[in-house]
Protein backbone atom coordinates (compact mmCIF):
# COMPACT_ATOMS: atom_id res chain seq x y z
CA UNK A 1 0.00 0.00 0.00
CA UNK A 2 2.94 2.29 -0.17
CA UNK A 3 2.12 3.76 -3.37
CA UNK A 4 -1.92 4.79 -1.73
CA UNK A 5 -3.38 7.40 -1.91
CA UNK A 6 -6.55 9.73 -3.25
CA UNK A 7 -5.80 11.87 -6.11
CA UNK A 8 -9.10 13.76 -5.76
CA UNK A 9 -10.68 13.48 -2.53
CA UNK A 10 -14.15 15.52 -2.17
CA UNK A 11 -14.45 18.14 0.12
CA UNK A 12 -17.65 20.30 1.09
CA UNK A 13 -16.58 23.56 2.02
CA UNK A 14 -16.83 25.14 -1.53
CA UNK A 15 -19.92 26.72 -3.44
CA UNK A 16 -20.36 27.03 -7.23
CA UNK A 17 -20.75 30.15 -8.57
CA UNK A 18 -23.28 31.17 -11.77
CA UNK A 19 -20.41 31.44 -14.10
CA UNK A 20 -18.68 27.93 -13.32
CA UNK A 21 -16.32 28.70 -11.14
CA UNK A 22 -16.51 27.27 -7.91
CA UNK A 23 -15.34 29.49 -4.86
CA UNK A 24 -13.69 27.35 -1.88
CA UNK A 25 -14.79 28.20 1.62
CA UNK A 26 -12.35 26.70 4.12
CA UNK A 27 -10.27 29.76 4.79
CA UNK A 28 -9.85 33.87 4.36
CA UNK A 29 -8.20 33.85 1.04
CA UNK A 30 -12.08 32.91 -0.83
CA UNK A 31 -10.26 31.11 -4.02
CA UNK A 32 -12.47 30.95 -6.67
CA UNK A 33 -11.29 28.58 -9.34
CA UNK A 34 -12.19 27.92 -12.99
CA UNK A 35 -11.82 23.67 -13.92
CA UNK A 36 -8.49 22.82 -13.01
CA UNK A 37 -6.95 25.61 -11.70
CA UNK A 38 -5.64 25.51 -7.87
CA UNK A 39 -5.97 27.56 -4.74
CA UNK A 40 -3.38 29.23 -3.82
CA UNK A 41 -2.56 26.72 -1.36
CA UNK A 42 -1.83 24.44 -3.98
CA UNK A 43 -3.65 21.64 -2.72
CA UNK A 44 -7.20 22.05 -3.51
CA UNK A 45 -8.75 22.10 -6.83
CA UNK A 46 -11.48 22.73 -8.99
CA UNK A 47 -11.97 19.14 -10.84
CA UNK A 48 -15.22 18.82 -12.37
CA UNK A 49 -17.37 21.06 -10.50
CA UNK A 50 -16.18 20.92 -7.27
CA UNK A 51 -12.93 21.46 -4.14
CA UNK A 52 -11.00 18.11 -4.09
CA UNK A 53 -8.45 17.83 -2.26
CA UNK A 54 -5.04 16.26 -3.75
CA UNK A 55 -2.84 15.67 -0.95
CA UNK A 56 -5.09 12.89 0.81
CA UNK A 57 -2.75 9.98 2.09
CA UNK A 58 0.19 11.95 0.87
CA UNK A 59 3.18 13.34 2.68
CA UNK A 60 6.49 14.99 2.92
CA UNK A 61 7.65 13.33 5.08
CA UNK A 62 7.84 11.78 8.55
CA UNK A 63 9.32 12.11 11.79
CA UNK A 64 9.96 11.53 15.36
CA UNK A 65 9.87 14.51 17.41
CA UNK A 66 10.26 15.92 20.76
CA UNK A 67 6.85 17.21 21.15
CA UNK A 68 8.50 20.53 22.77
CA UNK A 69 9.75 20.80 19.09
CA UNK A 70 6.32 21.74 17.63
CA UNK A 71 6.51 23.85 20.29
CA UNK A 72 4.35 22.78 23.22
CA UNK A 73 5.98 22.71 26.70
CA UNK A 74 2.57 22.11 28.55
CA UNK A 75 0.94 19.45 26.67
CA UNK A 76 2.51 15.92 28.39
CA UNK A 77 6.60 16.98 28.37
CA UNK A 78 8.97 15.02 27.60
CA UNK A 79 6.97 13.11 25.02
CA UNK A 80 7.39 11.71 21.67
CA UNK A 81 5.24 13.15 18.85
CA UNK A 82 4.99 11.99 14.45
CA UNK A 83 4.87 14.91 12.89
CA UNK A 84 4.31 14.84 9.10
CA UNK A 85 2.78 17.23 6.95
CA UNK A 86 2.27 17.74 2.98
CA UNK A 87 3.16 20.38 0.78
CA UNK A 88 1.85 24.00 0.11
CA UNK A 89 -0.27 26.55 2.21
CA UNK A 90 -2.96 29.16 2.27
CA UNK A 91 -0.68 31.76 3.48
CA UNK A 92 2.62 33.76 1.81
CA UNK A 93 4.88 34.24 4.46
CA UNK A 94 8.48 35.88 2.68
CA UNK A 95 10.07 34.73 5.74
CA UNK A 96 8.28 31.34 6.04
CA UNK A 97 10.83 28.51 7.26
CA UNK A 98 9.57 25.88 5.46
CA UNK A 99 9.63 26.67 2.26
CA UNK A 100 10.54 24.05 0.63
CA UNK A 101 7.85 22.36 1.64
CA UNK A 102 4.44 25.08 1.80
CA UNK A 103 5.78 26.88 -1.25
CA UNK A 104 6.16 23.90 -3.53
CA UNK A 105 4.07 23.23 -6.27
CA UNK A 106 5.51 20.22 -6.86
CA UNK A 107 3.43 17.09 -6.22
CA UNK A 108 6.99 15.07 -5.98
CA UNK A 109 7.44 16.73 -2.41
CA UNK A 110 5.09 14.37 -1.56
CA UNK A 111 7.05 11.41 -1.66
CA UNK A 112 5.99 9.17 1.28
CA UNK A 113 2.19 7.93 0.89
CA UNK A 114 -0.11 6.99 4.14
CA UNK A 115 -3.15 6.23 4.79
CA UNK A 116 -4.59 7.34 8.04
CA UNK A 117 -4.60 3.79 9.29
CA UNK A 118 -0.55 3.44 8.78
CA UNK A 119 -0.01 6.98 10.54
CA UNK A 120 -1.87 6.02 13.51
CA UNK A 121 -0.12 2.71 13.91
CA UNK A 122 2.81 3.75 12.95
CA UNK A 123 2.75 6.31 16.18
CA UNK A 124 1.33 3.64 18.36
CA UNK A 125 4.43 1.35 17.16
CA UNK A 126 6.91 4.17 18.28
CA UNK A 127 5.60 4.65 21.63
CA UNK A 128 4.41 7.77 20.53
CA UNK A 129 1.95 10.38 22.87
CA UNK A 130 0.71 12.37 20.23
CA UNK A 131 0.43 12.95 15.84
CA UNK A 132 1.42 16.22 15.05
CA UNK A 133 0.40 17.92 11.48
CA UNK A 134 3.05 20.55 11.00
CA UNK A 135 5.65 21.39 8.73
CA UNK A 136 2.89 23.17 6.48
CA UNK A 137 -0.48 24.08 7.45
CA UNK A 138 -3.31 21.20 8.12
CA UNK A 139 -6.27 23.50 7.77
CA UNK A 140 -5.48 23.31 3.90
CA UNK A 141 -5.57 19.57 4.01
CA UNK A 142 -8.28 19.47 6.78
CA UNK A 143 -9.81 15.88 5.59
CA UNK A 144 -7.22 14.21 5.46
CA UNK A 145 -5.80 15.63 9.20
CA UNK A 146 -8.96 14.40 10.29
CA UNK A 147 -9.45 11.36 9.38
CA UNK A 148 -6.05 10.37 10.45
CA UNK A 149 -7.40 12.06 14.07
CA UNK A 150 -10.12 9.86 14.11
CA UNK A 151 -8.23 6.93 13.07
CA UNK A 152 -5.21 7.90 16.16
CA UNK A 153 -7.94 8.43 18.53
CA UNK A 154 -9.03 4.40 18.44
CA UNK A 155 -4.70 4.06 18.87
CA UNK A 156 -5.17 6.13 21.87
CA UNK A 157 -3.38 9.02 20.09
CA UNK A 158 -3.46 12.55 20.44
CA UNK A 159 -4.12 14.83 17.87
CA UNK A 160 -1.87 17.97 17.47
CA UNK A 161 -2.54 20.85 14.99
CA UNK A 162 0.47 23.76 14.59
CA UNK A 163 -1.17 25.97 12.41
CA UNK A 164 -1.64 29.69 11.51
CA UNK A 165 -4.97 29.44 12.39
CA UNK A 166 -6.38 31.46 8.97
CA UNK A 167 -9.53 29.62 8.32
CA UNK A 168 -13.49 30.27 8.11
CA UNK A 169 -15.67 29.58 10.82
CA UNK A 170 -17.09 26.17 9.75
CA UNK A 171 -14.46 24.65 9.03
CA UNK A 172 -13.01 25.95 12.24
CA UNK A 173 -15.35 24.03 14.14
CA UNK A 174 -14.89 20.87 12.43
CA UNK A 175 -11.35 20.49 12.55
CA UNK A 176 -10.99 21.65 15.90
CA UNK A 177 -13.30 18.79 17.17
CA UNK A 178 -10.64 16.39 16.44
CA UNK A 179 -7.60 18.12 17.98
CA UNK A 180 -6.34 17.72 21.38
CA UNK A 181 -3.50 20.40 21.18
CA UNK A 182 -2.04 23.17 19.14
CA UNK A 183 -0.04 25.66 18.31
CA UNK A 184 -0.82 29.06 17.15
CA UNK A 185 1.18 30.74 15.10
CA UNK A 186 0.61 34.66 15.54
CA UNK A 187 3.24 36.12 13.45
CA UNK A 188 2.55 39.92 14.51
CA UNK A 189 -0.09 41.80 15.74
CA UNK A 190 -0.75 44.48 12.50
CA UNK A 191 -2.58 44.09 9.73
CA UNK A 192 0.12 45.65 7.66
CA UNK A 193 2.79 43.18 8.63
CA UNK A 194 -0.08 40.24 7.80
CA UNK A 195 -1.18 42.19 4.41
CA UNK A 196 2.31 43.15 3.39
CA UNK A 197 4.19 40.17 4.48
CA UNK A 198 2.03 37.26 4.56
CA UNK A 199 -0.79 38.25 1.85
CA UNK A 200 -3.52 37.72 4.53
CA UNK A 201 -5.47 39.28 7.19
CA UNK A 202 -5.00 39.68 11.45
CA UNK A 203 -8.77 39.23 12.41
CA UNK A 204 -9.19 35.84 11.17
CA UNK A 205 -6.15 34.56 13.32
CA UNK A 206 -7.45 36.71 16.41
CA UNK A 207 -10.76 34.80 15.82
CA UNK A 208 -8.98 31.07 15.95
CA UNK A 209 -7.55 32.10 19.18
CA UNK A 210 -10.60 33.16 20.77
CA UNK A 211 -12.33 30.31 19.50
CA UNK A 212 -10.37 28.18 21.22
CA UNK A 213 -9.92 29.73 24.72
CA UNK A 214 -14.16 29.92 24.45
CA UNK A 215 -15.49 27.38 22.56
CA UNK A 216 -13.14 24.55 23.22
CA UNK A 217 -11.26 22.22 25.47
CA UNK A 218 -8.23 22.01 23.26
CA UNK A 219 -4.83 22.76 24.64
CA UNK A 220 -3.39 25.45 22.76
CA UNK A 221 -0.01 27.91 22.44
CA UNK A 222 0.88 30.43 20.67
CA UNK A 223 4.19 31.47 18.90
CA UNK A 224 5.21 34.63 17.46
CA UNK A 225 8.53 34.32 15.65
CA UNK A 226 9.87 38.02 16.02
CA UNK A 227 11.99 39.38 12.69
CA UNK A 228 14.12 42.56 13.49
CA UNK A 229 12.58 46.00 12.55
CA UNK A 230 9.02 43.96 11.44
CA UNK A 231 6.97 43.18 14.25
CA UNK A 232 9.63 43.81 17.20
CA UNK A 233 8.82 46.76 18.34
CA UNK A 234 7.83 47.76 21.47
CA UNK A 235 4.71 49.09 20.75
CA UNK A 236 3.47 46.38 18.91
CA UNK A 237 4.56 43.78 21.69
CA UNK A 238 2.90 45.58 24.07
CA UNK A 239 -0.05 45.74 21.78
CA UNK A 240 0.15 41.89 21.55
CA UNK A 241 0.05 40.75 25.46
CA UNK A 242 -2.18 42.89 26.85
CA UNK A 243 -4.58 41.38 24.53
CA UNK A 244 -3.60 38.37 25.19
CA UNK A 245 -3.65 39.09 28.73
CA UNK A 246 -7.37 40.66 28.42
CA UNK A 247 -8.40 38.23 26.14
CA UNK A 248 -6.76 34.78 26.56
CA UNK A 249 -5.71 34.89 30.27
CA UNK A 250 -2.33 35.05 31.66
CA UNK A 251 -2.00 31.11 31.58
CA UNK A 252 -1.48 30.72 28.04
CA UNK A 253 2.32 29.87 27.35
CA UNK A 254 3.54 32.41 24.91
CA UNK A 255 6.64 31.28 22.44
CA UNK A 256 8.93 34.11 20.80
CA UNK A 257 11.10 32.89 18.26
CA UNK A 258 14.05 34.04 16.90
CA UNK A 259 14.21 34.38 13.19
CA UNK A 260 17.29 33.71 10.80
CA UNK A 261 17.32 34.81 7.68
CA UNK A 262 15.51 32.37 5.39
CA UNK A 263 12.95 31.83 1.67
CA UNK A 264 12.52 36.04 0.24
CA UNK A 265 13.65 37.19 3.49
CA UNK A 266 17.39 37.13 3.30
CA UNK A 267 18.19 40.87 4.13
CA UNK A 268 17.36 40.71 7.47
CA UNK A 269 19.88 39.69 10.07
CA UNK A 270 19.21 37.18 13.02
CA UNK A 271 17.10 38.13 15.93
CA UNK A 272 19.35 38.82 19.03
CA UNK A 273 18.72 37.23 22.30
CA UNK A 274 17.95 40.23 23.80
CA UNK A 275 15.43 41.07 21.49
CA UNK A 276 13.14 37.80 23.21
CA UNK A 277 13.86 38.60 26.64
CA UNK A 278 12.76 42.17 26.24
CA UNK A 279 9.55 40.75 24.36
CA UNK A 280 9.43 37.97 27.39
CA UNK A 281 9.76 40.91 30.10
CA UNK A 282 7.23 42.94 28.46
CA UNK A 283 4.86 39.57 28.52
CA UNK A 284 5.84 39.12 32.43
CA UNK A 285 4.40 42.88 32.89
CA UNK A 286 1.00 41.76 31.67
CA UNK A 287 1.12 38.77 34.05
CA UNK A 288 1.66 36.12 31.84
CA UNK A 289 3.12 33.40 33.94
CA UNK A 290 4.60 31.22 30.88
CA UNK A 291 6.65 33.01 28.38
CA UNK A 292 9.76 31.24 26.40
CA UNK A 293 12.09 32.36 24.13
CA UNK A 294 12.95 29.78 20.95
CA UNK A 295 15.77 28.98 18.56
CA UNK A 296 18.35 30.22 20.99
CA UNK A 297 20.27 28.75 23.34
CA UNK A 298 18.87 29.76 27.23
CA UNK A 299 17.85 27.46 29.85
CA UNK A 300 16.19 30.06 31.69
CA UNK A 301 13.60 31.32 29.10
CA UNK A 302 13.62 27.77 28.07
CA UNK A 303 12.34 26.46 31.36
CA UNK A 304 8.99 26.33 33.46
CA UNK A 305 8.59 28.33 36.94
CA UNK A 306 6.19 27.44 39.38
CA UNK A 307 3.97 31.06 39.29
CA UNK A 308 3.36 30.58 43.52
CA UNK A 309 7.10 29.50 44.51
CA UNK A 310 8.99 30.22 41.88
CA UNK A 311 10.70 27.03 41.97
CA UNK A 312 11.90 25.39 38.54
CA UNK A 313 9.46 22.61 37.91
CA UNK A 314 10.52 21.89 34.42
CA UNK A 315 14.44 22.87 33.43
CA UNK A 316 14.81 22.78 29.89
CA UNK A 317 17.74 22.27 26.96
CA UNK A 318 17.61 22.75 23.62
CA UNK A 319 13.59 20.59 24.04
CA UNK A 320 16.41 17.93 26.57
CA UNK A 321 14.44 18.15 29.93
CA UNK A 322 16.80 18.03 32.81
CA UNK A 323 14.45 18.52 35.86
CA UNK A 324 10.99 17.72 36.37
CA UNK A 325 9.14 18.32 39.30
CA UNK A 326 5.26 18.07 38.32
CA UNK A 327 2.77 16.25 40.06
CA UNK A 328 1.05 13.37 37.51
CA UNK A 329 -2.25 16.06 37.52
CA UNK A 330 0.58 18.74 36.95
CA UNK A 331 0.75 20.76 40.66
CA UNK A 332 4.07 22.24 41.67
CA UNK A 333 5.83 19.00 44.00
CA UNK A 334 7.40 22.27 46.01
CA UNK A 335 3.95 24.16 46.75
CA UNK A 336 1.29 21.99 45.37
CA UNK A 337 0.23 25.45 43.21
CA UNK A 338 -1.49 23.75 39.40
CA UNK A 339 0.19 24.29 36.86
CA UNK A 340 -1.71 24.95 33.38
CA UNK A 341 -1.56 22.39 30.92
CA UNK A 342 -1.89 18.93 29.99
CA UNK A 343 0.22 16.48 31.73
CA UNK A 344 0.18 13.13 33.30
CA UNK A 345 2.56 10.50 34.23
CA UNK A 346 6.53 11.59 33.49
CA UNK A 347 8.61 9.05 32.61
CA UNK A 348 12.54 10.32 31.28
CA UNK A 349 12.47 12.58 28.84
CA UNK A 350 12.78 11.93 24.56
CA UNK A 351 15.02 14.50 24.60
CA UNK A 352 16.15 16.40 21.42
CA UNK A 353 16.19 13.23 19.21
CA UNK A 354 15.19 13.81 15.80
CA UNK A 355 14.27 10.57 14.28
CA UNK A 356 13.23 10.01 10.45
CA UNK A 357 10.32 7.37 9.88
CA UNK A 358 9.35 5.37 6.72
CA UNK A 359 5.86 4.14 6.39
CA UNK A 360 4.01 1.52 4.08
């Protein structure tokens, strides 16, 4: 069954307009396609008369992660996750770190074929916790993200979505019912930057977010990869907590990136350390009690502090976890203060193994 998969799988969020076209309806961007053209995330297409999707059972690849990789340091540390994902996305970042893989318009990126089925077991086999879709976005290839949820769910797998969180309100509720965890990616907090940069819109993004904190029980983070003289200023910053403050609580773990230069974006230099700890200090003022600074080396930002005690209760390493000190139902073991997240029973740590998978 290696070679498996659906060349044109039928989707329903589309409508057909008086003229032939049919316009697709899972996210902002409103494609509206003539027979056989694409969307501009590649993936879906108009093929006769309606969205298919062509990416079902289709991948670029597999892999073993740390699931503080995707990143999520409060949804059950220290365990393994498969991430896979498939090629293109509804979004145009010109600093977007995958490119290779949600800019190509390539079908051939998709060289490793599974069905749900063989994803699912595949994790169970590999003692992993969760399934991740990353590496590109899964809203654009919601059926098939879903289906493999479904079929992980009967593994006793957990569903993970790291997304950008750009898509339409039904579909937002659909895919969302299979996910146990995610990861937001708010890449600023100005339309501008998301018009100019990205070729999208804030609102919609906003809108995920607060879906989630009201509508849902899913475990969700958010990351905001900062890119010097684009979205670091202090204004903005201070735009962007207090409204996540206001609007999402002060428990939410908050992840700022830094950015290296990387796809159209090659003129900018590396983000400097102390660009994330100012952005992490001006999170702290706002009260949010988990903020972390990514893709540099600092075990302090890296790490989890009790909010009563202060204590460490989770020393971090590059995603290597060195201390742990977390109740199974995730209290503090030095002042019994909960901690908010997802836990459960901690065994040692995966560590930062990265470890490629074949499957079928």
């Amino acid at each position: 069954m290696a070679d498996a998969f659906i060349e044109h799988f039928p989707t329903k969020y589309w409508h057909r307009l008086d003229d032939g076209r049919v316009r697709c309806e899972v996210c902002p961007q409103h494609c509206t396609l003539r027979e056989g053209k694409r969307g501009s995330c590649f993936v879906r297409m108009h093929h006769k008369g309606e969205i298919v999707l062509t990416s079902y059972g289709r991948s670029s690849g597999f892999c073993i992660d740390p699931i503080e990789k995707k990143p999520l340091n409060h949804f059950y540390p220290g365990t393994r996750v498969l991430s896979f994902g498939t090629a293109g996305c509804n979004l145009s970042c010109q600093f977007c770190q995958n490119w290779d893989i949600s800019k190509s318009r390539q079908l051939d990126t998709l060289c490793g074929s599974a069905m749900p089925e063989e994803l699912a077991k595949t994790a169970k086999q590999n003692d992993c916790k969760s399934l991740a879709f990353t590496y590109n976005d899964p809203v654009i290839f919601m059926e098939y993200a879903i289906d493999t949820a479904i079929a992980a769910k009967e593994q006793g797998i957990k569903s993970v979505a790291v997304s950008a969180g750009y898509v339409c309100d039904e579909p937002r509720i659909e895919f969302y019912q299979h996910m146990d965890a995610a990861n937001i990616d708010l890449k600023a907090f100005t339309e501008e930057f998301y018009h100019k940069i990205c070729h999208g819109h804030l609102q919609p993004v906003l809108d995920t977010l607060l879906y989630l904190k009201n509508e849902t029980d899913v475990w969700f983070e958010i990351t905001t990869l900062l890119i010097p003289d684009e979205n670091d200023s202090e204004a903005e910053l201070h735009n962007m907590c207090q409204w996540i403050a206001e609007n999402l609580g002060t428990d939410i773990p908050l992840h700022f990136s830094a950015f290296h230069p990387d796809f159209k974006m090659l003129d900018k230099g590396n983000t400097p350390i102390t660009t994330l700890l100012k952005a992490r200090s001006i999170a702290q003022s706002y009260g949010l009690k988990f903020v972390y600074c990514g893709n540099v080396f600092d075990v302090d930002s890296d790490s989890t502090y009790c909010p009563n005690c202060q204590h460490p209760v989770i020393k971090r390493n590059w995603y290597e976890i060195s201390q742990y000190h977390l109740t199974s139902s995730g209290n503090c073991q030095h002042c019994d203060q909960p901690i908010n997240g997802i836990f459960g029973e901690y065994k040692n740590g995966f560590g930062r193994q990265r470890i490629p998978v074949s499957i079928g």
